[in-house]
Protein backbone atom coordinates (compact mmCIF):
# COMPACT_ATOMS: atom_id res chain seq x y z
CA UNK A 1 92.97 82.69 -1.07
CA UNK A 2 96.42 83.08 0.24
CA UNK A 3 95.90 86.03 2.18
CA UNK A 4 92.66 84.63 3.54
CA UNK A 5 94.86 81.45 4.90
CA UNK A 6 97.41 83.48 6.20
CA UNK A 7 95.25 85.85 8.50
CA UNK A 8 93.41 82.82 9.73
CA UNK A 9 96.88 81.06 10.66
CA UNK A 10 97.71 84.59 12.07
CA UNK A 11 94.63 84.69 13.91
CA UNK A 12 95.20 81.81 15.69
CA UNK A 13 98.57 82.72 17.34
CA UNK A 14 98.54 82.12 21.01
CA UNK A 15 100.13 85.35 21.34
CA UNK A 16 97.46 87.18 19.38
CA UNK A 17 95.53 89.24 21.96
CA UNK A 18 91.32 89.18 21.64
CA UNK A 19 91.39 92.52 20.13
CA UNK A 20 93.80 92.05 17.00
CA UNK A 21 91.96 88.37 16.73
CA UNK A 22 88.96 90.09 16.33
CA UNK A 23 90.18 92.56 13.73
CA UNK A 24 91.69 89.86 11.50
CA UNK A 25 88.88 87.02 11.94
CA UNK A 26 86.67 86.46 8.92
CA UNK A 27 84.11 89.58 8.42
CA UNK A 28 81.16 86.78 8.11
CA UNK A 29 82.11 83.83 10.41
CA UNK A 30 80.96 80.29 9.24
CA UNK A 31 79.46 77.71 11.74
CA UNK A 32 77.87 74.32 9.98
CA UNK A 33 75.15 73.13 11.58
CA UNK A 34 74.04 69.64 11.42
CA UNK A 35 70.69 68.28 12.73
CA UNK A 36 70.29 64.94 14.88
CA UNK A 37 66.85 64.56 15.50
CA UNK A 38 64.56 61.96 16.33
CA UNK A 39 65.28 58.02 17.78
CA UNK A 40 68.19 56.41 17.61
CA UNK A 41 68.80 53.12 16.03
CA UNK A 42 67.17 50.33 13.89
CA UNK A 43 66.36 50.68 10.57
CA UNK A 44 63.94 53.18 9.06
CA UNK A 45 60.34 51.63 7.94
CA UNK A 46 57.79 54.18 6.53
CA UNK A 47 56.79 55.13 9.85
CA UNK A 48 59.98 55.83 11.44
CA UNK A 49 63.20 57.56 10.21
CA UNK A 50 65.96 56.48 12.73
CA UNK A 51 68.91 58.19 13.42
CA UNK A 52 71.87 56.60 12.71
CA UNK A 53 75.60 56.93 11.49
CA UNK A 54 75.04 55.22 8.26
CA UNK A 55 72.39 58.21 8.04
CA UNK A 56 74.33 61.33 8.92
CA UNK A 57 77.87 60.08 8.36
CA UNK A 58 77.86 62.40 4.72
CA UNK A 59 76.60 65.54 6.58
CA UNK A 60 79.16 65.28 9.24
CA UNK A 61 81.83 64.68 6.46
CA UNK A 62 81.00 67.43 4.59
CA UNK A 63 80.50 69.94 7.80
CA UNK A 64 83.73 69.22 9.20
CA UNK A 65 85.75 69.19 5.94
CA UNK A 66 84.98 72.83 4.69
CA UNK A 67 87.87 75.01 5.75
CA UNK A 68 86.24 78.59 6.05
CA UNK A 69 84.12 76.88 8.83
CA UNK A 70 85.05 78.48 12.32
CA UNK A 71 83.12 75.47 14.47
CA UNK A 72 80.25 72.79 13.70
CA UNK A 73 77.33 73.01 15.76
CA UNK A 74 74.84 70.20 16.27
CA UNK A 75 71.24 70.46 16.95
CA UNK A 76 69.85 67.87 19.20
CA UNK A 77 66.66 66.75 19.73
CA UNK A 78 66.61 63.17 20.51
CA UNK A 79 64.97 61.33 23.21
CA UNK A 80 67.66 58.16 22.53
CA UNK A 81 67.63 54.42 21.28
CA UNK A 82 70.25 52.72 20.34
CA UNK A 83 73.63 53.03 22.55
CA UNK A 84 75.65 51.57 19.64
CA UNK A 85 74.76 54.27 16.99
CA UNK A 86 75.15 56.97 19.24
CA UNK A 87 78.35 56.09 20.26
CA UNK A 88 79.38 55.55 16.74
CA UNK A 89 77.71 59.27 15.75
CA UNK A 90 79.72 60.78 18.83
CA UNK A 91 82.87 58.92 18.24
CA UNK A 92 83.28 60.08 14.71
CA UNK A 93 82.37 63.49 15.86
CA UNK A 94 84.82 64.09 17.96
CA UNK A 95 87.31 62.11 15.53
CA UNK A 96 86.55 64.33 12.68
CA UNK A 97 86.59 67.61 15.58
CA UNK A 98 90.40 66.18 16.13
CA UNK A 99 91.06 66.15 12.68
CA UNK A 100 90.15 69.00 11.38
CA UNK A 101 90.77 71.28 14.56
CA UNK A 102 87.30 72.80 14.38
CA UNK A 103 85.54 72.72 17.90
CA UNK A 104 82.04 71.31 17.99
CA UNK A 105 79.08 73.01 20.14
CA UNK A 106 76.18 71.28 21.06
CA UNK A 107 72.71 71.99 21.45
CA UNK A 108 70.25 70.26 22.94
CA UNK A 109 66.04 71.56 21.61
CA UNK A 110 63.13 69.89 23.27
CA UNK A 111 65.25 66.50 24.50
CA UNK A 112 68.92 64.99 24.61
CA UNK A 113 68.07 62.43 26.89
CA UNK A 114 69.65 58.83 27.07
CA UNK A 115 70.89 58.03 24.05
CA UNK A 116 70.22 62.13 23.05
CA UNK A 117 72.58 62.94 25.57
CA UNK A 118 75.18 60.43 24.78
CA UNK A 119 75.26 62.49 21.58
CA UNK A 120 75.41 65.85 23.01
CA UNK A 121 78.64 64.53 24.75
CA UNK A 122 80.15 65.41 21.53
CA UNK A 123 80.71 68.84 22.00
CA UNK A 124 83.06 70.87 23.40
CA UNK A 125 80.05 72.38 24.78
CA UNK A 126 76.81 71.95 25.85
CA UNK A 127 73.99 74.24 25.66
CA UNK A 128 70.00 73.78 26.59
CA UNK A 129 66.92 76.06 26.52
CA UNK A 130 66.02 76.08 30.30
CA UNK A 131 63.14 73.99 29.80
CA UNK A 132 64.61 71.08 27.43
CA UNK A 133 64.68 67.46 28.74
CA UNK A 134 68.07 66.48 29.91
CA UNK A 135 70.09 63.01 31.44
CA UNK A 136 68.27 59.60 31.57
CA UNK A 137 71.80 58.64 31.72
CA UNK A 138 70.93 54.69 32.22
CA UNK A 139 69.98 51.60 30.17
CA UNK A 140 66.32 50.46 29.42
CA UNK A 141 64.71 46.85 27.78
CA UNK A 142 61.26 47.05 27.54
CA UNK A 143 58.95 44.55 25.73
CA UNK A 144 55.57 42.04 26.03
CA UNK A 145 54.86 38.81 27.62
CA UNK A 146 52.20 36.90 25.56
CA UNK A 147 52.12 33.50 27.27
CA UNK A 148 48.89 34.16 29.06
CA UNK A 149 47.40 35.28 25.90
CA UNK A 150 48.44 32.39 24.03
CA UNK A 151 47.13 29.76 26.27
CA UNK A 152 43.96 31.62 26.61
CA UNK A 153 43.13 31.58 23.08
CA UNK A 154 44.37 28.11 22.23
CA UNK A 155 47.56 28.82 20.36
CA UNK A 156 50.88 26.19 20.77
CA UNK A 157 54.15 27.71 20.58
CA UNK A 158 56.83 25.45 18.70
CA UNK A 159 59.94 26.60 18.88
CA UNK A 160 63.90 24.65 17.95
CA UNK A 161 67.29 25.92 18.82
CA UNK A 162 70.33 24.87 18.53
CA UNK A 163 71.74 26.29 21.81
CA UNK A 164 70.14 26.32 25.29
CA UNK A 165 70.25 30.16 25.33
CA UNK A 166 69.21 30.87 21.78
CA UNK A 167 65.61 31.41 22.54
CA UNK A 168 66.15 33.82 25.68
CA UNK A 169 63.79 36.14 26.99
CA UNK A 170 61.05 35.34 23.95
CA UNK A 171 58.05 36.60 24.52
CA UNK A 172 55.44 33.66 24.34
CA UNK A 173 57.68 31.78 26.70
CA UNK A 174 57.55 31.76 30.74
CA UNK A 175 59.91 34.66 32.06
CA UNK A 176 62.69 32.58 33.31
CA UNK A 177 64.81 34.36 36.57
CA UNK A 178 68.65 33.35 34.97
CA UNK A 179 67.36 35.36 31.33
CA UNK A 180 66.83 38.21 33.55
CA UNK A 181 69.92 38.21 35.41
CA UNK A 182 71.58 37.35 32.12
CA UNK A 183 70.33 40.74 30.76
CA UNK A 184 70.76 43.06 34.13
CA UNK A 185 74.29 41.84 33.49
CA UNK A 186 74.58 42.93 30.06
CA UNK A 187 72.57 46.61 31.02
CA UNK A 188 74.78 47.19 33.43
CA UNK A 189 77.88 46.95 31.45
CA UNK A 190 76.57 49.12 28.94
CA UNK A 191 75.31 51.59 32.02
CA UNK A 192 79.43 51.35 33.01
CA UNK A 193 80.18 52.37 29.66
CA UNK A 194 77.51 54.94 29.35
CA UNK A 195 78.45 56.79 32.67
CA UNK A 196 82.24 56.19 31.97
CA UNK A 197 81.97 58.44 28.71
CA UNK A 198 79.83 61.22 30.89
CA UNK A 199 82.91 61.12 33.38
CA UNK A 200 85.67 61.58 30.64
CA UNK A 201 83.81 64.27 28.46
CA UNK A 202 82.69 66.24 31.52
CA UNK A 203 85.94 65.80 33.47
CA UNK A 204 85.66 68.44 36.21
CA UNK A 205 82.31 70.36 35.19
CA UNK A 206 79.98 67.28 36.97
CA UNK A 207 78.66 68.70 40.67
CA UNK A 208 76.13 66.32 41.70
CA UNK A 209 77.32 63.11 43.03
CA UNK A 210 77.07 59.90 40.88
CA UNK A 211 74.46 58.70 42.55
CA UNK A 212 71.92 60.99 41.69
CA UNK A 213 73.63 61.60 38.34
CA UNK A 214 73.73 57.78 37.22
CA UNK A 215 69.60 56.82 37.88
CA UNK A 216 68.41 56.90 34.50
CA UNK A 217 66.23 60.59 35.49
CA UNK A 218 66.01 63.58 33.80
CA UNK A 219 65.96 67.19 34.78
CA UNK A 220 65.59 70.37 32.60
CA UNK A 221 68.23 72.17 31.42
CA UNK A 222 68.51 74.71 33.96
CA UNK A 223 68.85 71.64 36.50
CA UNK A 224 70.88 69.99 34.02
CA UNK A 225 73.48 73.52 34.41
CA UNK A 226 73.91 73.27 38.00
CA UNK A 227 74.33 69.23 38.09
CA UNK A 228 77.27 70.14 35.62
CA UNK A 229 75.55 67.84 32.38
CA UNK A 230 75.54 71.24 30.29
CA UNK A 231 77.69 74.43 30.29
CA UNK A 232 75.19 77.09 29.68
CA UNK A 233 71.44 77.86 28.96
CA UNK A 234 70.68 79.98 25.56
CA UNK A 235 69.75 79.46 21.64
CA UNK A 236 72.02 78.69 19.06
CA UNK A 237 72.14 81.59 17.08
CA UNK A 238 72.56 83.62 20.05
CA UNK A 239 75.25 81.77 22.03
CA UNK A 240 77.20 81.79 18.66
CA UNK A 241 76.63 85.66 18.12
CA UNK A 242 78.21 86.04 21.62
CA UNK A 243 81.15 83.67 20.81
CA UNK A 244 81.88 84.63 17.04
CA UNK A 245 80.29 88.06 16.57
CA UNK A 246 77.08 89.42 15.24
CA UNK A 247 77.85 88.64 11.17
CA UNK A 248 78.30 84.98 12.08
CA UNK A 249 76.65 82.70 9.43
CA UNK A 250 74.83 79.72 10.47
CA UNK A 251 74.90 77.23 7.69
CA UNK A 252 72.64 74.08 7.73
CA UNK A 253 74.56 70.76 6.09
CA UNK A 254 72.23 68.21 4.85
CA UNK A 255 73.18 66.22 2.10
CA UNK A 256 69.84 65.44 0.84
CA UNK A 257 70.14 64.92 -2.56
CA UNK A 258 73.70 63.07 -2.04
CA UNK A 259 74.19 60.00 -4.11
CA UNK A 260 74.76 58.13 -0.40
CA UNK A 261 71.61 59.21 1.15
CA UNK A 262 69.81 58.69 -2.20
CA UNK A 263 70.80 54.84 -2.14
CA UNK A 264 70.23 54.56 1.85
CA UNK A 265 66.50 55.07 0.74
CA UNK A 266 66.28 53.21 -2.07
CA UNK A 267 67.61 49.94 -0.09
CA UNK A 268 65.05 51.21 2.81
CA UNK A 269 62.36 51.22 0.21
CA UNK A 270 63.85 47.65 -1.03
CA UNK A 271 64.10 45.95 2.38
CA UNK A 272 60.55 47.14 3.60
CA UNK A 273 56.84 46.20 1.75
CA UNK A 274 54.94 48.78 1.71
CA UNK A 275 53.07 50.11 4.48
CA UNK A 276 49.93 48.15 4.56
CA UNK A 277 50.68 44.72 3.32
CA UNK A 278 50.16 41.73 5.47
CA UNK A 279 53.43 41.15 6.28
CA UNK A 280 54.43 44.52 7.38
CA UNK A 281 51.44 46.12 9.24
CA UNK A 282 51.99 44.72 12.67
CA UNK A 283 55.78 45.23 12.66
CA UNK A 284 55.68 48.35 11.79
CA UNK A 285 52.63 49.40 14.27
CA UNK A 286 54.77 47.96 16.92
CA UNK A 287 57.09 50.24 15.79
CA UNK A 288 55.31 53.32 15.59
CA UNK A 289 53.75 52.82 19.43
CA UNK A 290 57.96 52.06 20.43
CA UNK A 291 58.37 55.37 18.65
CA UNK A 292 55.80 57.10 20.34
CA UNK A 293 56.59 55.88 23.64
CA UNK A 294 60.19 57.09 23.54
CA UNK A 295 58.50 60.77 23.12
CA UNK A 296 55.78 60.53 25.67
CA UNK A 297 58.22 59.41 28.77
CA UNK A 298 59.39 63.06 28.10
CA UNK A 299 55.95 64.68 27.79
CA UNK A 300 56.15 65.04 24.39
């Protein structure tokens, strides 16, 4: 084990040329892999796993604190959600990157869009098939307006606060102008926040102005590569090959039967009816045609 330590540390020597690196890395390079997939945010109900940091906090941990492991790559196919959780999943990325000295590559699958992309932000790197869905850097709120429907069918709303703001922007209520300023305020500081992390993560790779990087669209990735959002266009495996040689493992972390993840579902399962009871079958509907949604503004 000794040895092994000290040809790594003599491996990485500045003045260590490419060739005698080569000769002394490890004959089978390691690379974790961990997969963030699917939307981001809000708590999982039978019809929706969400992504979250509560969720893949144990896989990072354990990809970043094996030592044999040359980088971690991540595996993105998200088409966003929550801002929050993923810039809590790319914060402790990079903070466990920093900690541990392993560099992080990114890919990006079908979509790293919005929140997906926030995400990818966490690599060194960023790679995309030619054809994935990248950007929709930009802030959405999307919902229903029921006050029509109410009146038309004979239904009162009653509703108490304590607070003249508390019941902003419900739904069975008239759309009122200062809610909606209220909340264009409150995207747009997010949106500042958003395109503030693309500037300091991409510092001198971005091309395209601001202005037609900062609109909420989307391009694919081989648009994405020449607006400067990604570094290259290629698979995984291969890109890796290239970088660490043809031997290089690719090891997929997932903590599945983790005594963490194991009690994340059984609160999930505790905090949620099942499927089909009164209670429960609108919510999570609702929730399953959000879901969808997400997907289908990406063609997917």
């Amino acid at each position: 084990m000794k040895i092994k330590e000290n040809l790594r540390a003599l491996r990485d020597q500045p003045l260590i040329g490419p060739i005698a690196r080569r000769l002394i890395s490890d004959p089978q390079p390691l690379v974790n892999v961990v997969r963030l997939s699917g939307v981001i945010g809000g708590t999982s109900t039978p019809l929706r796993s969400a992504l979250s940091l509560a969720g893949v906090a144990a896989d990072l941990e354990a990809a970043f604190s094996n030592k044999s492991a040359r980088a971690v790559a991540l595996a993105i196919n998200s088409p966003g959600g929550s801002p929050v959780q993923s810039a809590l999943i790319m914060k402790r990325i990079r903070a466990l990157s920093a900690e541990n000295e392993i560099p992080v590559f990114a890919f990006i699958e079908d979509v790293g869009a919005s929140g997906g992309y926030m995400l990818a932000l966490a690599g060194d790197e960023i790679y995309a098939d030619e054809n994935s869905v990248v950007g929709s850097i930009g802030v959405v709120s999307a919902g229903f307006g029921f006050k029509s429907l109410i009146d038309r069918i004979g239904i009162e709303r009653r509703i108490y606060t304590a607070g003249e703001s508390k019941a902003m922007l419900d739904p069975f209520k008239p759309e009122d102008p200062k809610d909606v300023e209220h909340l264009k305020n409150l995207q747009a500081e997010v949106h500042e926040s958003f395109k503030q992390m693309v500037r300091d993560r991409r510092e001198g790779k971005l091309t395209a102005p601001e202005s037609d990087l900062f609109t909420g669209s989307f391009w694919t990735g081989a648009t994405a590569k020449t607006h400067g959002l990604i570094d290259g266009l290629g698979d995984m495996r291969s890109i890796l090959r290239e970088k660490y040689g043809d031997k290089t493992r690719l090891k997929l972390v997932h903590t599945s039967g983790g005594f963490l993840r194991r009690k994340h579902a059984a609160e999930v399962a505790a905090t949620h009816p099942p499927l089909f009871s009164d209670t429960n079958l609108v919510e999570n509907g609702l929730t399953a045609l959000e879901t969808r949604a997400l997907w289908s503004r990406y063609g997917l």
